[in-house]
C-alpha atoms as a PDB file:
ATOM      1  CA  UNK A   1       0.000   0.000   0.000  1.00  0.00           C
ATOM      2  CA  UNK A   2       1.539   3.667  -1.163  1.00  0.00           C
ATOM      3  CA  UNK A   3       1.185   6.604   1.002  1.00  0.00           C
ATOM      4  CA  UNK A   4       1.709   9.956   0.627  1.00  0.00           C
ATOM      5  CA  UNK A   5       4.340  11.677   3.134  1.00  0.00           C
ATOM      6  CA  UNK A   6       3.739  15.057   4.782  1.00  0.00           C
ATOM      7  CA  UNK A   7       6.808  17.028   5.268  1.00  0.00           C
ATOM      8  CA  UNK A   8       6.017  20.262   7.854  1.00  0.00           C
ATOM      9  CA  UNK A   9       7.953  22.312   9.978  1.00  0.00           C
ATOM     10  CA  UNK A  10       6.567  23.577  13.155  1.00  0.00           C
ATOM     11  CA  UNK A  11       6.186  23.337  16.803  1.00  0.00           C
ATOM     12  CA  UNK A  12       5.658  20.723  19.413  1.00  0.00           C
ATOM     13  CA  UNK A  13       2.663  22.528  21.489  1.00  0.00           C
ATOM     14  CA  UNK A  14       2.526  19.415  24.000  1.00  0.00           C
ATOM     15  CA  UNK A  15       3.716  16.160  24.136  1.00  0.00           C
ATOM     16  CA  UNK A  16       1.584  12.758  26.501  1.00  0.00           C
ATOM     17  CA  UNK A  17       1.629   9.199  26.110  1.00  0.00           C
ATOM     18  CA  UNK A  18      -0.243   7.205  24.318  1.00  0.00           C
ATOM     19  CA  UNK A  19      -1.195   3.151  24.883  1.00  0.00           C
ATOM     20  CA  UNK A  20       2.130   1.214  25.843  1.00  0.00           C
ATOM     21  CA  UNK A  21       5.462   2.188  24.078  1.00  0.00           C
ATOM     22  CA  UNK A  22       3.738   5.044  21.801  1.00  0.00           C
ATOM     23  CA  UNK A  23       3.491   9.507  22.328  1.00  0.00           C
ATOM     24  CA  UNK A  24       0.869  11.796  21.161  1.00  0.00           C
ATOM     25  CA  UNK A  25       1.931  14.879  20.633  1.00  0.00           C
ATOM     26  CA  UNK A  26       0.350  17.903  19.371  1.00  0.00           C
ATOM     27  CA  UNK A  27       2.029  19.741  16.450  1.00  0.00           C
ATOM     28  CA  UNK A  28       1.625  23.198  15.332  1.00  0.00           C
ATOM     29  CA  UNK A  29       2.753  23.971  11.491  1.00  0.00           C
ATOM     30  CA  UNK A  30       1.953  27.329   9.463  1.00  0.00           C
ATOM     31  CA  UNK A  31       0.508  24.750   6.292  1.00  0.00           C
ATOM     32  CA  UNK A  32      -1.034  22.366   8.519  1.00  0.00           C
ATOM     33  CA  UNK A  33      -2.313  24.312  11.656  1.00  0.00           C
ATOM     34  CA  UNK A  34      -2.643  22.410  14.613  1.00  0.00           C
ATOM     35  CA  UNK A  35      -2.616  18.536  14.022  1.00  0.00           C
ATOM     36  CA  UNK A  36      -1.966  15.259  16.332  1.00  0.00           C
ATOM     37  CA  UNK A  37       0.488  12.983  15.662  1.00  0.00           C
ATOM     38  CA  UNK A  38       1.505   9.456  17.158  1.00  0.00           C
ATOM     39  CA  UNK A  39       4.963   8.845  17.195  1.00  0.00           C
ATOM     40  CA  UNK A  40       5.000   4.525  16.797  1.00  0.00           C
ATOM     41  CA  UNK A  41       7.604   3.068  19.707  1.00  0.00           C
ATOM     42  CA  UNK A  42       8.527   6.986  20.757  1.00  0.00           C
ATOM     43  CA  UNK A  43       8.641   5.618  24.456  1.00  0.00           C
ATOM     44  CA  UNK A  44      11.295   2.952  24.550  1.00  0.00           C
ATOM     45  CA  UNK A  45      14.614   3.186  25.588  1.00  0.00           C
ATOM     46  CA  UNK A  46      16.587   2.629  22.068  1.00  0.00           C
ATOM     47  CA  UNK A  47      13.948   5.018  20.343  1.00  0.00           C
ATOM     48  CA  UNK A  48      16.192   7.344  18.361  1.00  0.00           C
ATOM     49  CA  UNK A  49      13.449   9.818  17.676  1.00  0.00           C
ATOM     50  CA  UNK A  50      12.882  10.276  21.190  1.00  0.00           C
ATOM     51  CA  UNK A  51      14.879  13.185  21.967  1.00  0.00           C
ATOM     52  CA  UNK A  52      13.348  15.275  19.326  1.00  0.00           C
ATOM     53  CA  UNK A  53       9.810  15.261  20.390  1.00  0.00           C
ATOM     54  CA  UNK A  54       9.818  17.852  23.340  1.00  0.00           C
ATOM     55  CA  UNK A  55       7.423  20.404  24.052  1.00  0.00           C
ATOM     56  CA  UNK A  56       8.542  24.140  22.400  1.00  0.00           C
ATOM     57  CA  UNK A  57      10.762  22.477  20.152  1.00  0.00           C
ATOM     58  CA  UNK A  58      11.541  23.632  16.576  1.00  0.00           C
ATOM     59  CA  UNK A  59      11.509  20.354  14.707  1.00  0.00           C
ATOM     60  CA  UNK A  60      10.637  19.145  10.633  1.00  0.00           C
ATOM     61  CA  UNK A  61       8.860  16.118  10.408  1.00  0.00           C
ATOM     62  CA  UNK A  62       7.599  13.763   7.709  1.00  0.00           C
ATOM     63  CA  UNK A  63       4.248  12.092   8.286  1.00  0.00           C
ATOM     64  CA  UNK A  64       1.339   9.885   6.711  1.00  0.00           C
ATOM     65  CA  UNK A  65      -2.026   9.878   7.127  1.00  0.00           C
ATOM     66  CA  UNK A  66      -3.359   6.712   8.108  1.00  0.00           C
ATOM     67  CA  UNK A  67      -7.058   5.660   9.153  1.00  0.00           C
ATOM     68  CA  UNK A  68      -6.951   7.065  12.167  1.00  0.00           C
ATOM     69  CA  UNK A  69      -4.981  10.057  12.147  1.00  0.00           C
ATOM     70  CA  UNK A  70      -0.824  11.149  11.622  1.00  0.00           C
ATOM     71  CA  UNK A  71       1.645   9.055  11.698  1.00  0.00           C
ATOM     72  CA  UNK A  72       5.543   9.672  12.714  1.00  0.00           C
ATOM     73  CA  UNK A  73       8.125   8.419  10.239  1.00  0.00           C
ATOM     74  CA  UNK A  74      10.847  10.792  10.553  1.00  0.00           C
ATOM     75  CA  UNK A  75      11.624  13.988  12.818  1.00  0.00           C
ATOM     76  CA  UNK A  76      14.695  16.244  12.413  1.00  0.00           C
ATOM     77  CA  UNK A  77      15.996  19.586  14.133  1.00  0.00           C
ATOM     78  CA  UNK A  78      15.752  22.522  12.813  1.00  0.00           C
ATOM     79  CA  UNK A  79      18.642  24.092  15.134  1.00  0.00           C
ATOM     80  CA  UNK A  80      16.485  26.745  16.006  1.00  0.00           C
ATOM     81  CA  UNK A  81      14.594  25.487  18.919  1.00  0.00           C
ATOM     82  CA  UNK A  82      12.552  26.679  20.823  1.00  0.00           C
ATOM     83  CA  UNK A  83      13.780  25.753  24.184  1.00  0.00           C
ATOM     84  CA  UNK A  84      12.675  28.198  26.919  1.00  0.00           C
ATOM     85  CA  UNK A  85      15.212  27.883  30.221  1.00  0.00           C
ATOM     86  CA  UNK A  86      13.197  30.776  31.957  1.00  0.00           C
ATOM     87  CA  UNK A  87      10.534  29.324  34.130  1.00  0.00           C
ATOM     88  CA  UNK A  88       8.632  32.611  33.572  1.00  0.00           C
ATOM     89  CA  UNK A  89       8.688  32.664  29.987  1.00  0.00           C
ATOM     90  CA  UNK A  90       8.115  28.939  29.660  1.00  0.00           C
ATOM     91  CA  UNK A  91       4.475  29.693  31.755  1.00  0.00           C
ATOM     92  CA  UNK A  92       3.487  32.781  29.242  1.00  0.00           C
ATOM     93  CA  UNK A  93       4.531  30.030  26.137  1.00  0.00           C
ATOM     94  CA  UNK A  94       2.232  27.352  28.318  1.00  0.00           C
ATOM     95  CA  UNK A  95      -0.571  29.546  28.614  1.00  0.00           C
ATOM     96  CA  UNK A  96      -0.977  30.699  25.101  1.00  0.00           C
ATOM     97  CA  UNK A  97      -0.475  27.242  24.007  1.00  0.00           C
ATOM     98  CA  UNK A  98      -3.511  26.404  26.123  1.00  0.00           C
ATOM     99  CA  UNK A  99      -4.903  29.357  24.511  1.00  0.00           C
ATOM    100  CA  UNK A 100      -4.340  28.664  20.563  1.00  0.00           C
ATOM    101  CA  UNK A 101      -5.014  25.207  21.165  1.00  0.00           C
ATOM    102  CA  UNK A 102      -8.446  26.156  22.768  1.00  0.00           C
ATOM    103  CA  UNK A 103      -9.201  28.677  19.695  1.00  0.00           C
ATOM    104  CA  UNK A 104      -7.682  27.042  16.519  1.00  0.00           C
ATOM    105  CA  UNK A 105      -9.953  24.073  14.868  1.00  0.00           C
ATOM    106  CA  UNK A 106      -7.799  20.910  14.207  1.00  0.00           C
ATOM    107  CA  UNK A 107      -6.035  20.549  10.667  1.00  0.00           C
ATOM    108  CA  UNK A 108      -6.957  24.406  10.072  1.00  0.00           C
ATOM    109  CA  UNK A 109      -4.122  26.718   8.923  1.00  0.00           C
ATOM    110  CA  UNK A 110      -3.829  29.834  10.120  1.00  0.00           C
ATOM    111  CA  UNK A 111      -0.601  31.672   9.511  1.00  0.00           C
ATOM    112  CA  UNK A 112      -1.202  34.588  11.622  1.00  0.00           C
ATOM    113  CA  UNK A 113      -1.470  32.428  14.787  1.00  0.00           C
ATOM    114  CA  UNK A 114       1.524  31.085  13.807  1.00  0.00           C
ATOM    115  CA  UNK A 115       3.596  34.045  13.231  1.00  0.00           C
ATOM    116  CA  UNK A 116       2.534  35.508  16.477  1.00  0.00           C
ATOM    117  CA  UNK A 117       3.694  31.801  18.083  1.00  0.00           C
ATOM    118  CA  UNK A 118       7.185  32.460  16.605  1.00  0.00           C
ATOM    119  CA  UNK A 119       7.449  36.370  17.406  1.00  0.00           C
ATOM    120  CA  UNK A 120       6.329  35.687  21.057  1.00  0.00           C
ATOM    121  CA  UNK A 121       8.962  32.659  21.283  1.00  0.00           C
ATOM    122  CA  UNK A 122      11.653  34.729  20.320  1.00  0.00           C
ATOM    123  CA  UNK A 123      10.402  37.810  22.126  1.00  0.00           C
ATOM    124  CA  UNK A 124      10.765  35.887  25.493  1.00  0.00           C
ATOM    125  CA  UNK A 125      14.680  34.584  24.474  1.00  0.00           C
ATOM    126  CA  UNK A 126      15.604  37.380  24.002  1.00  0.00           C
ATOM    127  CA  UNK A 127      13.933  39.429  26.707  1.00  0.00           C
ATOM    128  CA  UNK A 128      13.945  39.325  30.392  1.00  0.00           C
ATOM    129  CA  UNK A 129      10.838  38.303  31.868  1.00  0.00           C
ATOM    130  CA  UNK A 130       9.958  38.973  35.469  1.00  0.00           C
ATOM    131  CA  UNK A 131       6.908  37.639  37.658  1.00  0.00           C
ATOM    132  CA  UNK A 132       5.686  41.253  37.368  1.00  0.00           C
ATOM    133  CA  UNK A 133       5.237  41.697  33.433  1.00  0.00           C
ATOM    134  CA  UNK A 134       4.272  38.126  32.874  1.00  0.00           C
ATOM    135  CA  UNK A 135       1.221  37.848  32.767  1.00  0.00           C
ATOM    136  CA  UNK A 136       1.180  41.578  30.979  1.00  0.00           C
ATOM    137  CA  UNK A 137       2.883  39.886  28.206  1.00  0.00           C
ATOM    138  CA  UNK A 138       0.229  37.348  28.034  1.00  0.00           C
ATOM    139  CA  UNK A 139      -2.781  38.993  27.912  1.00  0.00           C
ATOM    140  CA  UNK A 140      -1.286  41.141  25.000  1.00  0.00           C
ATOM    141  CA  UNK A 141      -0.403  38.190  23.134  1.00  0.00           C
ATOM    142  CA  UNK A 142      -3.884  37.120  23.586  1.00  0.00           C
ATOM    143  CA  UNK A 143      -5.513  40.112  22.517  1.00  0.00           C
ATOM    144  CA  UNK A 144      -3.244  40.268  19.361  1.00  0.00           C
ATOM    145  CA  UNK A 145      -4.309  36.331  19.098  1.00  0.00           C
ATOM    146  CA  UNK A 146      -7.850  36.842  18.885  1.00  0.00           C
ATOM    147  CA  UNK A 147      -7.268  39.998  16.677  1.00  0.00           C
ATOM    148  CA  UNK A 148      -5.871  37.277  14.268  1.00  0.00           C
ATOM    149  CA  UNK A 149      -8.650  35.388  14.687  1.00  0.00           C
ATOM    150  CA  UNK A 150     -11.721  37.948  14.436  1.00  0.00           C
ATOM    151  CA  UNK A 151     -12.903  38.187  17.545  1.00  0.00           C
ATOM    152  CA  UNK A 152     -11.442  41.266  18.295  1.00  0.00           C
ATOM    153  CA  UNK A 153     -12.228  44.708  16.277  1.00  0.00           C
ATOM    154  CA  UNK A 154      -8.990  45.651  16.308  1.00  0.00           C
ATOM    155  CA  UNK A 155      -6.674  43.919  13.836  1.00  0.00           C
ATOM    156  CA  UNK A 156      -3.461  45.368  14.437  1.00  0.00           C
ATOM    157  CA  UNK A 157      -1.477  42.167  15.347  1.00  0.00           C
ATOM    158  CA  UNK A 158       1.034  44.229  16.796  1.00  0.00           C
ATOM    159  CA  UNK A 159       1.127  47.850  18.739  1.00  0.00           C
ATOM    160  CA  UNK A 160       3.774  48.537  20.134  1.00  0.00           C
ATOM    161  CA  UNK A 161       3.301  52.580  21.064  1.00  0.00           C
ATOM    162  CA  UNK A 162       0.295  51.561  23.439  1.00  0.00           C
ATOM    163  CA  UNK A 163       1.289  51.455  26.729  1.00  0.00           C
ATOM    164  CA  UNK A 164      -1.187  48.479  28.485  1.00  0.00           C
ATOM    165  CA  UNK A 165      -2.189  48.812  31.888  1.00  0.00           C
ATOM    166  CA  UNK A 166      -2.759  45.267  32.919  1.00  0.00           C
ATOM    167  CA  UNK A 167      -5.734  45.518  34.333  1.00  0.00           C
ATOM    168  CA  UNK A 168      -7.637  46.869  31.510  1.00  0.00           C
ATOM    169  CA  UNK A 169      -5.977  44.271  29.283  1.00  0.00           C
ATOM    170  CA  UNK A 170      -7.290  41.495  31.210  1.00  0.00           C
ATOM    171  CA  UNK A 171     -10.611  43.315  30.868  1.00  0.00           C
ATOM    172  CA  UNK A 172     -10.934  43.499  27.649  1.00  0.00           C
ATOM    173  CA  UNK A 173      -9.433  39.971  27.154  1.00  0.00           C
ATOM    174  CA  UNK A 174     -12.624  38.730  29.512  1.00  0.00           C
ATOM    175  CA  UNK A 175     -15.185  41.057  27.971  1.00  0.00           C
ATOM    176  CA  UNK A 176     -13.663  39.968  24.174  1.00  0.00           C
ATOM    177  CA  UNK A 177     -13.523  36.157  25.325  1.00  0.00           C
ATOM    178  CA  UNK A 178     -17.164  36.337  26.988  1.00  0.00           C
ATOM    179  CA  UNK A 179     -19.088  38.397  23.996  1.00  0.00           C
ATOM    180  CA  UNK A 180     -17.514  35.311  21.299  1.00  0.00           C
ATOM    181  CA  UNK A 181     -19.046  32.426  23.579  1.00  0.00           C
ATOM    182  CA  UNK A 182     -15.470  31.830  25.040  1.00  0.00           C
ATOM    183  CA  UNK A 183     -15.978  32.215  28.815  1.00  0.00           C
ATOM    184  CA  UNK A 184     -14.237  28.274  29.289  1.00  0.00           C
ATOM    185  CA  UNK A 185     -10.905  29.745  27.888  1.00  0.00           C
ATOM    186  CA  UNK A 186     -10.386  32.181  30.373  1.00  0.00           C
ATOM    187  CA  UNK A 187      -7.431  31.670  33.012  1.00  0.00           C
ATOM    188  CA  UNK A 188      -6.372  32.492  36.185  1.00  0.00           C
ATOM    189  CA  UNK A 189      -3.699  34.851  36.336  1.00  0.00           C
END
């Protein structure tokens, strides 16, 4: 039996296990959007495709679609990745991954969503993030998510000559979130 391979590059968004030896992980590609994969035998010890499949990691992978969904056949680095050492940062990636995955319909692409994935990933490298502008750098990434997205009037994806005040952002984040139907997405700060 043929089958056609998928290459994509993206991001791993989360990784879990799946039945014995396999993972399920959830990729994020600008072509593909957000789509699951199951990596066959990921979990054993002499798996050499193991250490690729990490969350936040910047990886190309080839895939086939099977009956049930993706299939793994071969991951490789792209050198780039996205590994986040702050604990800070890695909780503002963690929460907007929540967030696109909560927003985002599987298999749809949507390259704005992705772009502003990348530019907030490289934002927090190469920025210090403290407990007291965290979450303010969340709930503008959100608000320039569901820009993206059309729920929010606004489409300026990024504005950088507005000054936030962070309570009004999370404001308007609620009020945006609760007007679309979206009142299960909200988090705690």
């Amino acid at each position: 039996m043929a089958y056609d391979i998928y290459t994509m590059n993206g991001i791993v968004l989360d990784v879990y296990n799946h039945k014995e030896w396999d993972k399920k992980f959830v990729f994020f590609s600008k072509e593909f959007g957000i789509i699951n994969i199951v990596g066959i035998g990921l979990q054993r010890p002499k798996s050499k495709l193991r250490s690729y499949i990490t969350r936040f990691c910047n990886i190309s992978v080839d895939v086939v679609h099977g009956k049930t969904g993706y299939r793994l056949v071969r991951a490789v680095s792209n050198n780039q990745g996205f590994f986040l050492y702050k604990k800070e940062a890695y909780f503002i990636l963690n929460k907007t991954t929540k967030l696109i995955q909560e927003l985002l319909p599987i298999g749809a692409p949507h390259i704005n969503s992705f772009l502003l994935f990348v530019s907030l990933s490289n934002y927090l490298e190469n920025n210090i993030v403290l407990d007291s502008n965290s979450n303010k750098i969340f709930y503008k990434n959100a608000l320039n998510l569901l820009s993206a997205l059309g729920y929010r009037k606004e489409a300026k994806l990024v504005d950088e000559t507005v000054d936030y005040n962070e309570n009004n952002l999370i404001k308007e984040y609620v009020t945006i979130l609760s007007e679309n139907g979206l009142a299960n997405v909200i988090f705690n700060p």
